[in-house]
PDB file of N, CA and C in Angstrom:
ATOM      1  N   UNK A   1    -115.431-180.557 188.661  1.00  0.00           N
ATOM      2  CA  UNK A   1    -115.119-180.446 187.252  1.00  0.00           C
ATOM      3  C   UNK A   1    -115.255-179.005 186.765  1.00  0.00           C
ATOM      4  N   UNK A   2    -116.244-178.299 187.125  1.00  0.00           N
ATOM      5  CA  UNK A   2    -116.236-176.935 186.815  1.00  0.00           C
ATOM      6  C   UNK A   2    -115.514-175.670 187.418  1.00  0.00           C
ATOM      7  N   UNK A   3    -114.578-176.023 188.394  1.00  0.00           N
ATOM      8  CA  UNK A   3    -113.496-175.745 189.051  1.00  0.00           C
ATOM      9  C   UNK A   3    -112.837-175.600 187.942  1.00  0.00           C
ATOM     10  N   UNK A   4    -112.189-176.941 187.575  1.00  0.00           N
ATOM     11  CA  UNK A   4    -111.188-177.561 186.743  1.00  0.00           C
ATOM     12  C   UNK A   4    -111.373-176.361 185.142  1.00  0.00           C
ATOM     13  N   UNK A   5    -112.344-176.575 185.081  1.00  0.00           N
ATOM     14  CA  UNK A   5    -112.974-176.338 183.416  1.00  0.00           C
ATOM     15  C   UNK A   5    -113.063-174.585 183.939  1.00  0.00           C
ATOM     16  N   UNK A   6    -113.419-173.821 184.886  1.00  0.00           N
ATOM     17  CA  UNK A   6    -112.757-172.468 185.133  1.00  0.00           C
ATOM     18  C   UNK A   6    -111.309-172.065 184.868  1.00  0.00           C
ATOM     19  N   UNK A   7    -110.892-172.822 185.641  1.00  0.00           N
ATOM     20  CA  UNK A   7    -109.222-172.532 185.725  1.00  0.00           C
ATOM     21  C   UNK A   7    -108.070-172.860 184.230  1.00  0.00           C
ATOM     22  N   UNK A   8    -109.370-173.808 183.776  1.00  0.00           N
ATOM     23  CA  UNK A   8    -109.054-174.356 181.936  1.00  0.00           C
ATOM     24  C   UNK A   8    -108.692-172.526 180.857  1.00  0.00           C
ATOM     25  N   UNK A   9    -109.971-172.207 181.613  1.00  0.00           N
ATOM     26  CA  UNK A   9    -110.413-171.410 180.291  1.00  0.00           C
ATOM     27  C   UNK A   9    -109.638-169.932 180.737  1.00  0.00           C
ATOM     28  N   UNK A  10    -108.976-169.914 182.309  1.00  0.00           N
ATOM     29  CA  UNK A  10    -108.092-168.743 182.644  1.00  0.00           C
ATOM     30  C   UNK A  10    -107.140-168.880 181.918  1.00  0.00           C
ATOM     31  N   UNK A  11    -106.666-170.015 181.945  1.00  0.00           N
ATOM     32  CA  UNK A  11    -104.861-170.411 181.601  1.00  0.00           C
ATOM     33  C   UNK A  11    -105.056-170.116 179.734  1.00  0.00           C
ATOM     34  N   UNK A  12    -106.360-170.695 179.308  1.00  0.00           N
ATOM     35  CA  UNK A  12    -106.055-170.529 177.621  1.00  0.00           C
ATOM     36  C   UNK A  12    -106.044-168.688 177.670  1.00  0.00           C
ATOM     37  N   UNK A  13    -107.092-167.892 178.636  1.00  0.00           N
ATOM     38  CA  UNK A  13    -106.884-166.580 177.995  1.00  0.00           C
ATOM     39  C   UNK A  13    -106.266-165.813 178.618  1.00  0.00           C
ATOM     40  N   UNK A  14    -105.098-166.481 179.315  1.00  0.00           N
ATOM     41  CA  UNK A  14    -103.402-166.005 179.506  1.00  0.00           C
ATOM     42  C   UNK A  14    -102.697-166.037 178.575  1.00  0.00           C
ATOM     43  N   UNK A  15    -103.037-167.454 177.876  1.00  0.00           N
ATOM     44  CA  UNK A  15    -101.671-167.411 176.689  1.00  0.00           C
ATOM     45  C   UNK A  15    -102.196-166.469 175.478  1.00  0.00           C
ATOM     46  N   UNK A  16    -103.630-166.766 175.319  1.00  0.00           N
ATOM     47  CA  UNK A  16    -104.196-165.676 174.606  1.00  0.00           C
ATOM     48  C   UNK A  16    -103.240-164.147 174.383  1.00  0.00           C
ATOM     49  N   UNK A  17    -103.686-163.932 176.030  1.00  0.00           N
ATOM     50  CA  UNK A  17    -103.294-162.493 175.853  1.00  0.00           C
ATOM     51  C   UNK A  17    -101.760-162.477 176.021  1.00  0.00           C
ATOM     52  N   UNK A  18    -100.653-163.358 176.312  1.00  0.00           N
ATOM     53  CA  UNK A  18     -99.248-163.420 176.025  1.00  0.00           C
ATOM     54  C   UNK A  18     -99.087-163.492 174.864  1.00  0.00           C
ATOM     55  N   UNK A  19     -99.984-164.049 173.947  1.00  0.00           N
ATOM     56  CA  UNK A  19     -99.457-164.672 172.269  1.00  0.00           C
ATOM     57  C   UNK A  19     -99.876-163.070 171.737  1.00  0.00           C
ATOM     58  N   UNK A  20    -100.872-162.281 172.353  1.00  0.00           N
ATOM     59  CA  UNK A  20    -101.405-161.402 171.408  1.00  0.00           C
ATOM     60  C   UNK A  20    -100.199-159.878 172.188  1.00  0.00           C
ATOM     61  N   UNK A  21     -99.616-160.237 173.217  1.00  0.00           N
ATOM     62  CA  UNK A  21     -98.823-158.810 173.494  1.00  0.00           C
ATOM     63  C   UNK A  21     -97.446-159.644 172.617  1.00  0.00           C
ATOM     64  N   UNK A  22     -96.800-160.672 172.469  1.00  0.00           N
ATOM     65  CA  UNK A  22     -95.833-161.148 171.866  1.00  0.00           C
ATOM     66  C   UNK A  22     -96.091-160.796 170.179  1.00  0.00           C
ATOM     67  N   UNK A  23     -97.222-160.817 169.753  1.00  0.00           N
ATOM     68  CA  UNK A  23     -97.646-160.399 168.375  1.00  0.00           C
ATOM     69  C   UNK A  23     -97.560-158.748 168.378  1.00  0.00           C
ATOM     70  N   UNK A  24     -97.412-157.939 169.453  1.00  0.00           N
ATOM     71  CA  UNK A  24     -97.474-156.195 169.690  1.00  0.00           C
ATOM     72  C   UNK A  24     -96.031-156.511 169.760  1.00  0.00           C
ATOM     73  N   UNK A  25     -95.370-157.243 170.461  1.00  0.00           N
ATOM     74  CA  UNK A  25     -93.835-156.929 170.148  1.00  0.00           C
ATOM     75  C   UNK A  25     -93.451-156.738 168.494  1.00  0.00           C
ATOM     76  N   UNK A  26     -93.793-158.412 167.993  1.00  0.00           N
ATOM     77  CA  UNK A  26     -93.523-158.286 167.002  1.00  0.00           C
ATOM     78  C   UNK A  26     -93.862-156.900 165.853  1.00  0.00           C
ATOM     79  N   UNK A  27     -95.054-156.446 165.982  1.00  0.00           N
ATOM     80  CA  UNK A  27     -95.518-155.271 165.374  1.00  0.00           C
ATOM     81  C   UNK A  27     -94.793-154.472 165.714  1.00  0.00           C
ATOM     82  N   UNK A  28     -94.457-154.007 166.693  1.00  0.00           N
ATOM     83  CA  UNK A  28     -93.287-152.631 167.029  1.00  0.00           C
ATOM     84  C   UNK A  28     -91.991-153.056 166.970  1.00  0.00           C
ATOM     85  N   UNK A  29     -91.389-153.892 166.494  1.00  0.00           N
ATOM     86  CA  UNK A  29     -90.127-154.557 165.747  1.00  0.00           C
ATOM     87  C   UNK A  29     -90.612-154.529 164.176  1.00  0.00           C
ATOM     88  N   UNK A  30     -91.211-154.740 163.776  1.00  0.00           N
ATOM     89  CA  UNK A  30     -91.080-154.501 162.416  1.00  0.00           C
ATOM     90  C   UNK A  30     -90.935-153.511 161.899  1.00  0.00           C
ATOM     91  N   UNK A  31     -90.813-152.332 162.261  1.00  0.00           N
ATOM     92  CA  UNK A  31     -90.709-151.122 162.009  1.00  0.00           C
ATOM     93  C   UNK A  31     -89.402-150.609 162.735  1.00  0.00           C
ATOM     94  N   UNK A  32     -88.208-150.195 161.906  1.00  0.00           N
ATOM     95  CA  UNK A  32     -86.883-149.706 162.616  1.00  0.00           C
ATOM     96  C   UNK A  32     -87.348-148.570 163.953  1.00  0.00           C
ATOM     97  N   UNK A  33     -88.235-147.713 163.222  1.00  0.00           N
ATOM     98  CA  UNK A  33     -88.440-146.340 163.835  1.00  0.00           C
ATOM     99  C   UNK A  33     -89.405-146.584 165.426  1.00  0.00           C
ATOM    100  N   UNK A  34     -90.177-147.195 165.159  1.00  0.00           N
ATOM    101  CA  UNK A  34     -90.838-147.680 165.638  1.00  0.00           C
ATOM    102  C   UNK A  34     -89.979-148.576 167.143  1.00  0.00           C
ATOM    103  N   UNK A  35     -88.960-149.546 166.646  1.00  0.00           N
ATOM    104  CA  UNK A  35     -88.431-150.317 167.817  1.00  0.00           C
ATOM    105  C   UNK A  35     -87.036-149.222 168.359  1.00  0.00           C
ATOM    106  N   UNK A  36     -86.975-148.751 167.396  1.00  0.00           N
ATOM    107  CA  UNK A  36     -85.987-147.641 168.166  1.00  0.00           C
ATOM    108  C   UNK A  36     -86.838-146.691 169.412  1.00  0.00           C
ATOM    109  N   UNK A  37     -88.139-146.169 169.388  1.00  0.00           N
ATOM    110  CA  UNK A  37     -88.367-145.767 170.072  1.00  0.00           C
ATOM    111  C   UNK A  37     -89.204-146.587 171.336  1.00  0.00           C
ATOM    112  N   UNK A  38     -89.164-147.998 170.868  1.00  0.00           N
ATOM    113  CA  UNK A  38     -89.617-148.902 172.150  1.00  0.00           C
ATOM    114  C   UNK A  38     -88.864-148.977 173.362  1.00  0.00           C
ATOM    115  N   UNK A  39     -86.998-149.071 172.334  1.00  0.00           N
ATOM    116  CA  UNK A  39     -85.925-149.793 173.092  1.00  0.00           C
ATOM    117  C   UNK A  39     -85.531-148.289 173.983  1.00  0.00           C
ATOM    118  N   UNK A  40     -85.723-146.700 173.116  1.00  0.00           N
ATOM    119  CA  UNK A  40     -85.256-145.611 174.059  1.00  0.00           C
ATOM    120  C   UNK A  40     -85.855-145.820 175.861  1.00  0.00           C
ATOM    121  N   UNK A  41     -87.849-146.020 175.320  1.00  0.00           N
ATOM    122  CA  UNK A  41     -88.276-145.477 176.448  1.00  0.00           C
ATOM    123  C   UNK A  41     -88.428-146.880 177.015  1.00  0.00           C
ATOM    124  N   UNK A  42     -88.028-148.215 176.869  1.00  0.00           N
ATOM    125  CA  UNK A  42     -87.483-148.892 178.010  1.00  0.00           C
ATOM    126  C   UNK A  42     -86.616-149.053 178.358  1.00  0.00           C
ATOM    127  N   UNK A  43     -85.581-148.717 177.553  1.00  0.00           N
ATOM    128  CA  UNK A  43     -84.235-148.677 178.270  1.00  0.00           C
ATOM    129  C   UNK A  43     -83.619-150.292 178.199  1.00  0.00           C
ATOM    130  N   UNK A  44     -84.435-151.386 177.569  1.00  0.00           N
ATOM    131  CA  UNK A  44     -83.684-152.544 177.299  1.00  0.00           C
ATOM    132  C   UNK A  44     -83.005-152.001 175.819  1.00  0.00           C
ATOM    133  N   UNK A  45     -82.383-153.523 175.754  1.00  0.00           N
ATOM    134  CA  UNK A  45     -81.367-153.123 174.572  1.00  0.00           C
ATOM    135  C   UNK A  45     -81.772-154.481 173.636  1.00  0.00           C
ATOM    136  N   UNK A  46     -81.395-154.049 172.407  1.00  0.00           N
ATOM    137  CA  UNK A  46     -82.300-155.133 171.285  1.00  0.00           C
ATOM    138  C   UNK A  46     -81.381-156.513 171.407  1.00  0.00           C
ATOM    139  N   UNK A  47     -80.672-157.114 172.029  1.00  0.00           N
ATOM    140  CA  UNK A  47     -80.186-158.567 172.238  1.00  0.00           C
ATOM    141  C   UNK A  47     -80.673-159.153 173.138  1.00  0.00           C
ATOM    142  N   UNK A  48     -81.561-157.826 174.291  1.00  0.00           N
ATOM    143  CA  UNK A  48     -82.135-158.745 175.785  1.00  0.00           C
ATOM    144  C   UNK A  48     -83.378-158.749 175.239  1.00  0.00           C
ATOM    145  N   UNK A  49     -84.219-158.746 173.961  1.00  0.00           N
ATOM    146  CA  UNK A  49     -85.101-158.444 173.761  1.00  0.00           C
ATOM    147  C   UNK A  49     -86.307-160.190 173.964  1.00  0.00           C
ATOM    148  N   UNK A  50     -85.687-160.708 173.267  1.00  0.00           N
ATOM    149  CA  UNK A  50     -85.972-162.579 173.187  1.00  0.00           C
ATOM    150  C   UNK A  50     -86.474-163.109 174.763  1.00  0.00           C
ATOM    151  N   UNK A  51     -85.417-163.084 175.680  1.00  0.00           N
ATOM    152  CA  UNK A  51     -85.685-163.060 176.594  1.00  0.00           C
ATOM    153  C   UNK A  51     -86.552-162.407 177.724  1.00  0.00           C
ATOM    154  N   UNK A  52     -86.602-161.289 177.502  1.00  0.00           N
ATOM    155  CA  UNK A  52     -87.671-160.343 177.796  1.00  0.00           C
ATOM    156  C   UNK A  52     -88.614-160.602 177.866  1.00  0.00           C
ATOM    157  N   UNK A  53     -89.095-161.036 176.446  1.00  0.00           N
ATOM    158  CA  UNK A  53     -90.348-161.567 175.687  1.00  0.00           C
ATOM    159  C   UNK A  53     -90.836-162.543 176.495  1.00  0.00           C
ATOM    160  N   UNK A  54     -90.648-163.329 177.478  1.00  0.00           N
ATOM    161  CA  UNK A  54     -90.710-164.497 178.325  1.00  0.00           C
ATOM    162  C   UNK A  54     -91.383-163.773 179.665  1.00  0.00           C
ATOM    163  N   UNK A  55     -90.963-162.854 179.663  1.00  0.00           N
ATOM    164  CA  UNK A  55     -91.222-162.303 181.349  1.00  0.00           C
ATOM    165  C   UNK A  55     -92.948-161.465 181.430  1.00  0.00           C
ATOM    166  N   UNK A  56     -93.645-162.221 182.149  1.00  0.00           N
ATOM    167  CA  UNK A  56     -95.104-161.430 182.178  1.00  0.00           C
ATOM    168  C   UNK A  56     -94.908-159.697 182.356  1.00  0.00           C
ATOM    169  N   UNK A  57     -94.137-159.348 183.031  1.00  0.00           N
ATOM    170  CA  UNK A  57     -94.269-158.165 183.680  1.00  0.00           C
ATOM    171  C   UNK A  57     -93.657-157.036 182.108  1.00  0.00           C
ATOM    172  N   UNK A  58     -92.662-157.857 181.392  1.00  0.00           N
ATOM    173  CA  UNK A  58     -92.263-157.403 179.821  1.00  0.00           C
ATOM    174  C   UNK A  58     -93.232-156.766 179.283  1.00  0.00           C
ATOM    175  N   UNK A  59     -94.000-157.889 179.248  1.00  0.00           N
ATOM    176  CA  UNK A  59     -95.660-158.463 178.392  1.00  0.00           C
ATOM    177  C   UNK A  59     -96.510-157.355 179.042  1.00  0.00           C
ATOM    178  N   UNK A  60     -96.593-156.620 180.219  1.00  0.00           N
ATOM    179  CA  UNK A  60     -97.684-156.148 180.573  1.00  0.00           C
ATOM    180  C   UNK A  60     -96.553-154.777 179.719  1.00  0.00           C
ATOM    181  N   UNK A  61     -95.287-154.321 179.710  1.00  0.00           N
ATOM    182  CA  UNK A  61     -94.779-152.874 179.371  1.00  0.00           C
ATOM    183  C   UNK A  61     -95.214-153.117 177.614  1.00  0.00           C
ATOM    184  N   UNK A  62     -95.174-154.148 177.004  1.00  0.00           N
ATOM    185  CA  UNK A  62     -95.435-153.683 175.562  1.00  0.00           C
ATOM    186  C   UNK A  62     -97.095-153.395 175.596  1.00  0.00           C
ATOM    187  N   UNK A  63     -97.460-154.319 175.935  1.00  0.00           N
ATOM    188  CA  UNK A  63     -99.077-153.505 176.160  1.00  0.00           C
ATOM    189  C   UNK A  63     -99.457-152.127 176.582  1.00  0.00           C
ATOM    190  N   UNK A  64     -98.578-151.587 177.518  1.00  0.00           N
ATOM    191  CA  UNK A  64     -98.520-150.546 178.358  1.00  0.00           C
ATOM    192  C   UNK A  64     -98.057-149.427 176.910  1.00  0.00           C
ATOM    193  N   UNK A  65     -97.273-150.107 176.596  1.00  0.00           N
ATOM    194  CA  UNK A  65     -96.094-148.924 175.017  1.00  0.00           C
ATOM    195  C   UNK A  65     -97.681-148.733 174.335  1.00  0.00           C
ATOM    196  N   UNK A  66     -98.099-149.554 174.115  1.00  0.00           N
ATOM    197  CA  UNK A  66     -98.905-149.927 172.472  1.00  0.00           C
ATOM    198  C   UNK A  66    -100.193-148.745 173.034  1.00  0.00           C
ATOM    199  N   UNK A  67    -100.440-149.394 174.025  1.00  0.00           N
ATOM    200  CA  UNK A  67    -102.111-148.649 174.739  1.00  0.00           C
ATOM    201  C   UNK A  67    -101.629-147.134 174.934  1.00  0.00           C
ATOM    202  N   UNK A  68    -100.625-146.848 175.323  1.00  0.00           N
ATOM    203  CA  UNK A  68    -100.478-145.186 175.218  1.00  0.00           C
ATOM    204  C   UNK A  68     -99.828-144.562 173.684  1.00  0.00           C
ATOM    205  N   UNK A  69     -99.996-145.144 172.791  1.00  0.00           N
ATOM    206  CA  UNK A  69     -99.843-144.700 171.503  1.00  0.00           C
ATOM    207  C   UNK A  69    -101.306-145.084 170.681  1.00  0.00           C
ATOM    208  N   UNK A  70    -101.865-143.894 170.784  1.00  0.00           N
ATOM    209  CA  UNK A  70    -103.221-144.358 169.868  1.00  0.00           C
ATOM    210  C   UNK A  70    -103.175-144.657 168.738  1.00  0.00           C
ATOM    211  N   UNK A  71    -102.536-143.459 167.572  1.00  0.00           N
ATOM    212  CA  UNK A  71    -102.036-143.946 166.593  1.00  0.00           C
ATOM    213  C   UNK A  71    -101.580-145.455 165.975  1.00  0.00           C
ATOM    214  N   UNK A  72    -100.439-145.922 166.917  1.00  0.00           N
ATOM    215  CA  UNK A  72     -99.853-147.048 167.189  1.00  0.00           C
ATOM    216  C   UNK A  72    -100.765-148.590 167.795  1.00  0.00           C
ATOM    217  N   UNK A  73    -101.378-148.215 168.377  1.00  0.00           N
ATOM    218  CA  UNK A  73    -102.580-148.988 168.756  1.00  0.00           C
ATOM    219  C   UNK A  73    -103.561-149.544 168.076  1.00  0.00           C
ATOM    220  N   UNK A  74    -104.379-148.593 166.964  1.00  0.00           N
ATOM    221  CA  UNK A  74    -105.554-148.298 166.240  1.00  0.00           C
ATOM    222  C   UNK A  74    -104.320-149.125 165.124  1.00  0.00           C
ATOM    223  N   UNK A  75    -103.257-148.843 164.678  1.00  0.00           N
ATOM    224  CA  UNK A  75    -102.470-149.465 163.401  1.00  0.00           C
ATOM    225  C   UNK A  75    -102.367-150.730 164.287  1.00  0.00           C
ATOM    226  N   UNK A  76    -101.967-151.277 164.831  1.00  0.00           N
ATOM    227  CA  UNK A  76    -101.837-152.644 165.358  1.00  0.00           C
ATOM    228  C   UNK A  76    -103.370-153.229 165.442  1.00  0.00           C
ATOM    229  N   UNK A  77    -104.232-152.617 165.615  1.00  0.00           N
ATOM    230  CA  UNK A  77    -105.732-153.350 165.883  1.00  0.00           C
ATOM    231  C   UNK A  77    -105.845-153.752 164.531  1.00  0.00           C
ATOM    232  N   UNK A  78    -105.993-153.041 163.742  1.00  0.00           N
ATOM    233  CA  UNK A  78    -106.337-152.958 161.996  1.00  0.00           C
ATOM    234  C   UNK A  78    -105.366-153.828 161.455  1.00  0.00           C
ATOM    235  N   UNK A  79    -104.178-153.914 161.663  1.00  0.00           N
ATOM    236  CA  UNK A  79    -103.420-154.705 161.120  1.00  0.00           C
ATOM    237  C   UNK A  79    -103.798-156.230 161.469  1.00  0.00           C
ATOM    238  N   UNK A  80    -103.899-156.511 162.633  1.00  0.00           N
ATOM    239  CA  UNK A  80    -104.418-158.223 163.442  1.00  0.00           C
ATOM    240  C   UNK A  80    -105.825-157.902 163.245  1.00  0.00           C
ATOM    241  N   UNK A  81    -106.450-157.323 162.612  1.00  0.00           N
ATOM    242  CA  UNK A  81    -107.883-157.174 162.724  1.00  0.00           C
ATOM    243  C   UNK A  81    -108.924-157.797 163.837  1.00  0.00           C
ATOM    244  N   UNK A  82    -108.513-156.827 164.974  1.00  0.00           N
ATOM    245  CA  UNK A  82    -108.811-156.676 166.399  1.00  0.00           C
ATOM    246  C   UNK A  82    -109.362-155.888 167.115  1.00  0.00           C
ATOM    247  N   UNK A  83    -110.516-155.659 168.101  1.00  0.00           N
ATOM    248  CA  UNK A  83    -110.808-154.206 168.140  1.00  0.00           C
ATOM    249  C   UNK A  83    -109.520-154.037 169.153  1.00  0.00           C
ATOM    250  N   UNK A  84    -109.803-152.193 169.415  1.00  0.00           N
ATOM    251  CA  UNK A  84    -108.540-152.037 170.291  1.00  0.00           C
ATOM    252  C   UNK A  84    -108.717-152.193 171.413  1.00  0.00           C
ATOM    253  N   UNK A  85    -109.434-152.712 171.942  1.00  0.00           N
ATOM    254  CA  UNK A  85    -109.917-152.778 173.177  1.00  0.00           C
ATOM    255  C   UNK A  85    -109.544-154.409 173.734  1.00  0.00           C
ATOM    256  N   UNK A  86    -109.046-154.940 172.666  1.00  0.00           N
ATOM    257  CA  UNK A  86    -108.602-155.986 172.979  1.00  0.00           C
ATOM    258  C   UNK A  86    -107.190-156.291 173.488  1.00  0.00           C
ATOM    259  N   UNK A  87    -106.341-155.363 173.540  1.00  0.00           N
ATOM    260  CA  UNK A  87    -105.023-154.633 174.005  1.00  0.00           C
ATOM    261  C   UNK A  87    -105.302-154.629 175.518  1.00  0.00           C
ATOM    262  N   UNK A  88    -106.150-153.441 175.674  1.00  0.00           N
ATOM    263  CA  UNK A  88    -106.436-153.275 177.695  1.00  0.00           C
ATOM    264  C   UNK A  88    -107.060-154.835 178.455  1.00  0.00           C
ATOM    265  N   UNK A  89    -107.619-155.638 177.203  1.00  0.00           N
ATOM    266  CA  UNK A  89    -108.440-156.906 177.990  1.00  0.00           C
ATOM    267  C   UNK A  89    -107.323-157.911 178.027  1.00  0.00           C
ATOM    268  N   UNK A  90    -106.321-157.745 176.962  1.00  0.00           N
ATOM    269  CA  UNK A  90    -105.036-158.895 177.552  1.00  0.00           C
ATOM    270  C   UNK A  90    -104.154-158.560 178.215  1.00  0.00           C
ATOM    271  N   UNK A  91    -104.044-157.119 178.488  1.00  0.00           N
ATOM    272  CA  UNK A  91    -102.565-156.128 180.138  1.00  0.00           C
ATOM    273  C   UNK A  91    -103.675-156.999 181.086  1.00  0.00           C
ATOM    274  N   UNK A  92    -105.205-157.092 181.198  1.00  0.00           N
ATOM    275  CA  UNK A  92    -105.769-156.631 182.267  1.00  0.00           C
ATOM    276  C   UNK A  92    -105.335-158.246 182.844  1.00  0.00           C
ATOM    277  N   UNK A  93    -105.412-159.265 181.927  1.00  0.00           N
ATOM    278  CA  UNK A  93    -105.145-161.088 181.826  1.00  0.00           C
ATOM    279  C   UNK A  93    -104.079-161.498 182.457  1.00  0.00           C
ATOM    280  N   UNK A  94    -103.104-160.271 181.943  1.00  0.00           N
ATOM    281  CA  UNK A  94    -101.542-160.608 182.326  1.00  0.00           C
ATOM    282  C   UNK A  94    -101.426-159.941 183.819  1.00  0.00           C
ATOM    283  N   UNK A  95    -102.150-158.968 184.083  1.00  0.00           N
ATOM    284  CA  UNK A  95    -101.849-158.397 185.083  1.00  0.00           C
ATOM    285  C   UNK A  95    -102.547-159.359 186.003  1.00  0.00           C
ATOM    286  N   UNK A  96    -103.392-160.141 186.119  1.00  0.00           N
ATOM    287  CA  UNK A  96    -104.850-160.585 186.936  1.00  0.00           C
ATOM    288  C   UNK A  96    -105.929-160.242 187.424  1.00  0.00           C
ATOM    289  N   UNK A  97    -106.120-159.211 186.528  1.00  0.00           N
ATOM    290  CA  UNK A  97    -107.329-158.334 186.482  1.00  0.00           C
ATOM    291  C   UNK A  97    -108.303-158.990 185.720  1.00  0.00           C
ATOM    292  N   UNK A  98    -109.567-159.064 186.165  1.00  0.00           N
ATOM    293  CA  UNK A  98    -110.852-160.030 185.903  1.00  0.00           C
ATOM    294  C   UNK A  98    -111.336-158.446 184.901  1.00  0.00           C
ATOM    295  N   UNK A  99    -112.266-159.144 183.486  1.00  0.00           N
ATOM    296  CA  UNK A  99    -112.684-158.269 182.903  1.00  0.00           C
ATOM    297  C   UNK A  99    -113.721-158.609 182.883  1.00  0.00           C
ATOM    298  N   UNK A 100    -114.828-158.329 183.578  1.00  0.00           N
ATOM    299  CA  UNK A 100    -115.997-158.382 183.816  1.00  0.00           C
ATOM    300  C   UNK A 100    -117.236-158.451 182.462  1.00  0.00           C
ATOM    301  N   UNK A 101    -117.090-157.251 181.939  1.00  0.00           N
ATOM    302  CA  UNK A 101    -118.001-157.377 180.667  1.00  0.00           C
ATOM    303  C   UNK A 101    -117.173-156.239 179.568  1.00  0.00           C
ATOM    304  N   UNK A 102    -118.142-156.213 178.750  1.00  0.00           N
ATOM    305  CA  UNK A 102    -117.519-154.850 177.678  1.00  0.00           C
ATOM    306  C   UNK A 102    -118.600-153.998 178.132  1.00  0.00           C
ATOM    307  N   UNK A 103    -118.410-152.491 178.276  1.00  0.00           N
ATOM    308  CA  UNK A 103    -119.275-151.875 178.506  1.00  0.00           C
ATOM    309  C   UNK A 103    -119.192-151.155 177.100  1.00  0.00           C
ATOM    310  N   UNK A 104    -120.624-150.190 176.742  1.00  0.00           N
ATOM    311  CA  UNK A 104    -120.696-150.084 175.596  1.00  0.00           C
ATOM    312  C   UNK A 104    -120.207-148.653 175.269  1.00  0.00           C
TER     313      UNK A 104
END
């Protein structure tokens, strides 16, 4: 059962961290300037965007966009009132990287 009830609590803080990089999409779409310079430096185009949104490896590049824009980062934390550190702990979810503790 505690197998079971491990593997429970991976899968909820997968979608976790999919619902919370799908909420960083949305944040860098709400802003013209902002998704214009998402769509330059990936090189998708705003109709494959929906679909995209589906693909883990997507999910780990908007995390990847957001975490190398501090500015952009620190405004997305404050806005979902989140620390920012909660950005690198859901790439690390999506990627399958175990996050051990918070160090201080």
């Amino acid at each position: 059962m505690a197998q079971r009830s491990r593997s429970g609590s991976r899968q909820d803080r997968r979608a976790a961290a999919e619902a919370l990089a799908v909420a960083a999409l949305g944040f860098i779409a709400s802003e013209p300037e902002r998704l214009g310079r998402f769509l330059a430096m990936t090189g998708i185009g705003p109709d494959s965007l929906r679909a995209a949104a589906r693909e883990p490896q997507f999910l780990l590049g908007v995390l990847d966009h957001l975490a190398a824009d501090e500015p952009l980062l620190l405004a997305f934390a404050a806005e979902n009132s989140i620390p920012a550190n909660a950005v690198i702990k859901a790439r690390d979810t999506i990627a399958g990287r175990r996050w051990e503790r918070d160090t201080p």
